[in-house]
Protein backbone atom coordinates (compact mmCIF):
# COMPACT_ATOMS: atom_id res chain seq x y z
CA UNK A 1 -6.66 -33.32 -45.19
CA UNK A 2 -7.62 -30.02 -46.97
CA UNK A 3 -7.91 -26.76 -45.29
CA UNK A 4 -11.71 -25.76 -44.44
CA UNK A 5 -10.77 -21.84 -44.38
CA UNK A 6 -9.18 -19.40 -42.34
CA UNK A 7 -10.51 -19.48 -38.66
CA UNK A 8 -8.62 -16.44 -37.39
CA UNK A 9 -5.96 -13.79 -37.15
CA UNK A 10 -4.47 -12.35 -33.95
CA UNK A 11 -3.27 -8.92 -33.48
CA UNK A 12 -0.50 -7.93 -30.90
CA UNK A 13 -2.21 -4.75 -30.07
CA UNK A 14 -0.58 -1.71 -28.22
CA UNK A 15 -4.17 -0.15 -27.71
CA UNK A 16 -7.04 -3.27 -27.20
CA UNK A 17 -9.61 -1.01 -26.94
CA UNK A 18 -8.79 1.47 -29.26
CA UNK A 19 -8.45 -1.82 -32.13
CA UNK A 20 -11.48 -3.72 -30.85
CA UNK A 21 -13.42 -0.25 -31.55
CA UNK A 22 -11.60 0.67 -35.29
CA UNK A 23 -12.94 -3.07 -36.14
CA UNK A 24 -16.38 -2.83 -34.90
CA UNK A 25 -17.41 0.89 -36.04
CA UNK A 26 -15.15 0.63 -39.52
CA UNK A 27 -15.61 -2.75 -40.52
CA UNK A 28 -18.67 -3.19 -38.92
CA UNK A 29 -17.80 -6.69 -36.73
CA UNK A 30 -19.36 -7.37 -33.75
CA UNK A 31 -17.14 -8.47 -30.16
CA UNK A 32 -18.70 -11.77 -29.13
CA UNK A 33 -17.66 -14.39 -26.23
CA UNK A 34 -14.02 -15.48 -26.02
CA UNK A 35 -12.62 -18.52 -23.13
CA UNK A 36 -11.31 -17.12 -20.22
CA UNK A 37 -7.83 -17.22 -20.81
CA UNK A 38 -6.63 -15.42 -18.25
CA UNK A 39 -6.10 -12.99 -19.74
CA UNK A 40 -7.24 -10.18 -22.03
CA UNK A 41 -8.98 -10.46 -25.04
CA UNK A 42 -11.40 -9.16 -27.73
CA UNK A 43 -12.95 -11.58 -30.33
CA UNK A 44 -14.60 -9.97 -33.24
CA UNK A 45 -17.16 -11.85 -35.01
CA UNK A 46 -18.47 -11.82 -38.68
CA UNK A 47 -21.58 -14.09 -39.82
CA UNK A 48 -21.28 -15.60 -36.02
CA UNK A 49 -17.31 -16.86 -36.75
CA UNK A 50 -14.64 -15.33 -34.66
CA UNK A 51 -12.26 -14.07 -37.41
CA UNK A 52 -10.40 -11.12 -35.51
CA UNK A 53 -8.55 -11.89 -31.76
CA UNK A 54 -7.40 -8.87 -30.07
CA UNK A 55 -4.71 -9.25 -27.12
CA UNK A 56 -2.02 -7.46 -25.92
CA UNK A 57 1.42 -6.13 -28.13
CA UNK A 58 4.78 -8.42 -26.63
CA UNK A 59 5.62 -5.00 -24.38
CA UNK A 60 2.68 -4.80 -22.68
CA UNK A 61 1.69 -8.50 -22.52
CA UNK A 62 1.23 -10.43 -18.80
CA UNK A 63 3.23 -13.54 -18.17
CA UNK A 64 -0.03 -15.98 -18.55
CA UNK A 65 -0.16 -14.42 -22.47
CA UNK A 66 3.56 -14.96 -23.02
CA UNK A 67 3.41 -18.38 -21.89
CA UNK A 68 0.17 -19.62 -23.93
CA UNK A 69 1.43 -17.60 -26.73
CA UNK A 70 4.82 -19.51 -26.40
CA UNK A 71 7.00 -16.73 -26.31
CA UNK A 72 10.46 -16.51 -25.12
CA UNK A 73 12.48 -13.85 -23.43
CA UNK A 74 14.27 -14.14 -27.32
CA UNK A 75 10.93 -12.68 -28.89
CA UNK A 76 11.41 -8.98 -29.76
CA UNK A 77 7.75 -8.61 -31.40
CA UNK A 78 4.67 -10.24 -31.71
CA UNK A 79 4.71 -12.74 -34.46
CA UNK A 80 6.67 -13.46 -37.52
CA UNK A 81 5.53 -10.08 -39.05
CA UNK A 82 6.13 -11.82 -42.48
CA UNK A 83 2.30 -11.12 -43.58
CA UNK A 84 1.86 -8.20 -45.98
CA UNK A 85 -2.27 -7.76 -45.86
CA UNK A 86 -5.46 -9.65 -44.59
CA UNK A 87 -8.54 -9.48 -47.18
CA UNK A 88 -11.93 -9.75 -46.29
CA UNK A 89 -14.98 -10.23 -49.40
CA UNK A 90 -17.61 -7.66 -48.49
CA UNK A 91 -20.81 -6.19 -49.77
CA UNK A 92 -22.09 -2.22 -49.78
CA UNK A 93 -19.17 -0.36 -51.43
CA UNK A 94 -21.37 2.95 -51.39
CA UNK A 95 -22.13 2.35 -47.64
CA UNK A 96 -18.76 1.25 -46.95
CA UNK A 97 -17.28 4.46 -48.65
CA UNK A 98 -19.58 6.60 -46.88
CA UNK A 99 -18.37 5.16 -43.54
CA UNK A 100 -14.96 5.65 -44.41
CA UNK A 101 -14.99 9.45 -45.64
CA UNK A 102 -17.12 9.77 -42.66
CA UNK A 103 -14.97 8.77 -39.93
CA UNK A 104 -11.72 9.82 -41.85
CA UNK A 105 -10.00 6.90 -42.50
CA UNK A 106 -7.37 7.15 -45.02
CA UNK A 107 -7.84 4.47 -47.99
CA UNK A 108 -7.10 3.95 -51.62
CA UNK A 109 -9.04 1.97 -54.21
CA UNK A 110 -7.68 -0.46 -57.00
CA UNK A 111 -8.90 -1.87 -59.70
CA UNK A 112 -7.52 -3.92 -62.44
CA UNK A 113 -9.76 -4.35 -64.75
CA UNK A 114 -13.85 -3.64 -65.13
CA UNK A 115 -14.66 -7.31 -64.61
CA UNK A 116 -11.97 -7.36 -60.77
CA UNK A 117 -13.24 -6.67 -57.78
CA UNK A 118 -13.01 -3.02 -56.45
CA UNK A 119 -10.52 -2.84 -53.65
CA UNK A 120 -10.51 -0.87 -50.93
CA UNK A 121 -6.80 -0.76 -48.81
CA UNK A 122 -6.56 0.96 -45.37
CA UNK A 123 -4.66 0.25 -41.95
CA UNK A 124 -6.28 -0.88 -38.88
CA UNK A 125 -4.86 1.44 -35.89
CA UNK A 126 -2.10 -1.16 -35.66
CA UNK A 127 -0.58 -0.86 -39.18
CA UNK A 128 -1.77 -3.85 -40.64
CA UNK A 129 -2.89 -3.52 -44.00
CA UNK A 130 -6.85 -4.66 -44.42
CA UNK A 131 -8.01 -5.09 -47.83
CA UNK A 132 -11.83 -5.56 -48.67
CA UNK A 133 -13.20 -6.97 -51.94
CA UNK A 134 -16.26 -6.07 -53.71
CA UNK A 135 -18.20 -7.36 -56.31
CA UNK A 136 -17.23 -5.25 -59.91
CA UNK A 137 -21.12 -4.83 -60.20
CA UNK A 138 -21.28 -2.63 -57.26
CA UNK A 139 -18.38 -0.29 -58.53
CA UNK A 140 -20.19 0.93 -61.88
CA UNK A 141 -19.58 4.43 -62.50
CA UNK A 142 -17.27 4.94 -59.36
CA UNK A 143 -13.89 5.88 -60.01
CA UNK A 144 -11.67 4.73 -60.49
CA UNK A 145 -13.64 2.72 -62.86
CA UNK A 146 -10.39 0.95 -63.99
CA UNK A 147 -6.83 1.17 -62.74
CA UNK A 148 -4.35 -1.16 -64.00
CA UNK A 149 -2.20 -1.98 -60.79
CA UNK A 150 -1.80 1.55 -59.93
CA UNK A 151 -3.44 2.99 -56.84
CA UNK A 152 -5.21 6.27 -56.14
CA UNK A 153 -5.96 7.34 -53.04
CA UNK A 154 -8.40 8.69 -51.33
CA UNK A 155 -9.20 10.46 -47.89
């Protein structure tokens, strides 16, 4: 029984909208159909796979949420908030750095050798941690050009 791949991650969101739109315009993912649940939800797509669900944070979420989620009156948050980072593979650093000095978004970039792929670290709106992975060819003669486990940053 071996695991295909990840299907998706959900984030307890204070601000749906405000998350849905970080996602689409910085990462570039598109919002697609979703069931009707009954109650709100975003589902962000990449290569026509849901990877990103969107619903409301534990404070503000509806009883019908609470109960498919399977939370109890004992849950304080909105998961098990044991989860350090989500990483994505991507392609267009240049474009992707352009995007991100564009709109402001804070980031830093890591690299541990010439032959790793060049990371990029930010935070979605929520505070989780979104890494994205590109190819070392596509990083020649940015800098850093190598950083052993350090990180600079950038904004």
């Amino acid at each position: 029984m071996p695991l295909a791949h990840i299907e998706h991650y959900l984030i307890a969101a204070d601000d749906m909208a405000k998350t849905r739109d970080w996602y689409c315009s910085v990462l570039g993912m598109q919002e697609g159909p979703h069931p009707d649940f009954g109650f709100p939800v975003h589902w962000l797509y990449l290569d026509g796979r849901d990877v990103v669900h969107i619903g409301a944070s534990a404070k503000q979420a509806g009883e019908n949420q609470k109960v498919y989620l399977g939370r109890t009156s004992q849950d304080t948050g909105s998961g098990t908030g044991a989860i350090d980072h989500i990483a994505f593979r991507a392609t267009g650093l240049a474009a992707m750095l352009a995007n991100l000095r564009s709109r402001g978004v804070e980031f830093s970039e890591r690299r541990a050798s010439s032959q790793s792929p060049y990371q990029l670290f930010l935070y979605d709106p929520n505070g989780i941690k979104v890494e994205l992975n590109f190819h070392a060819d596509e990083a020649v003669g940015l800098e850093p050009e190598v950083v052993n486990w350090g990180q600079t940053t950038f904004s």
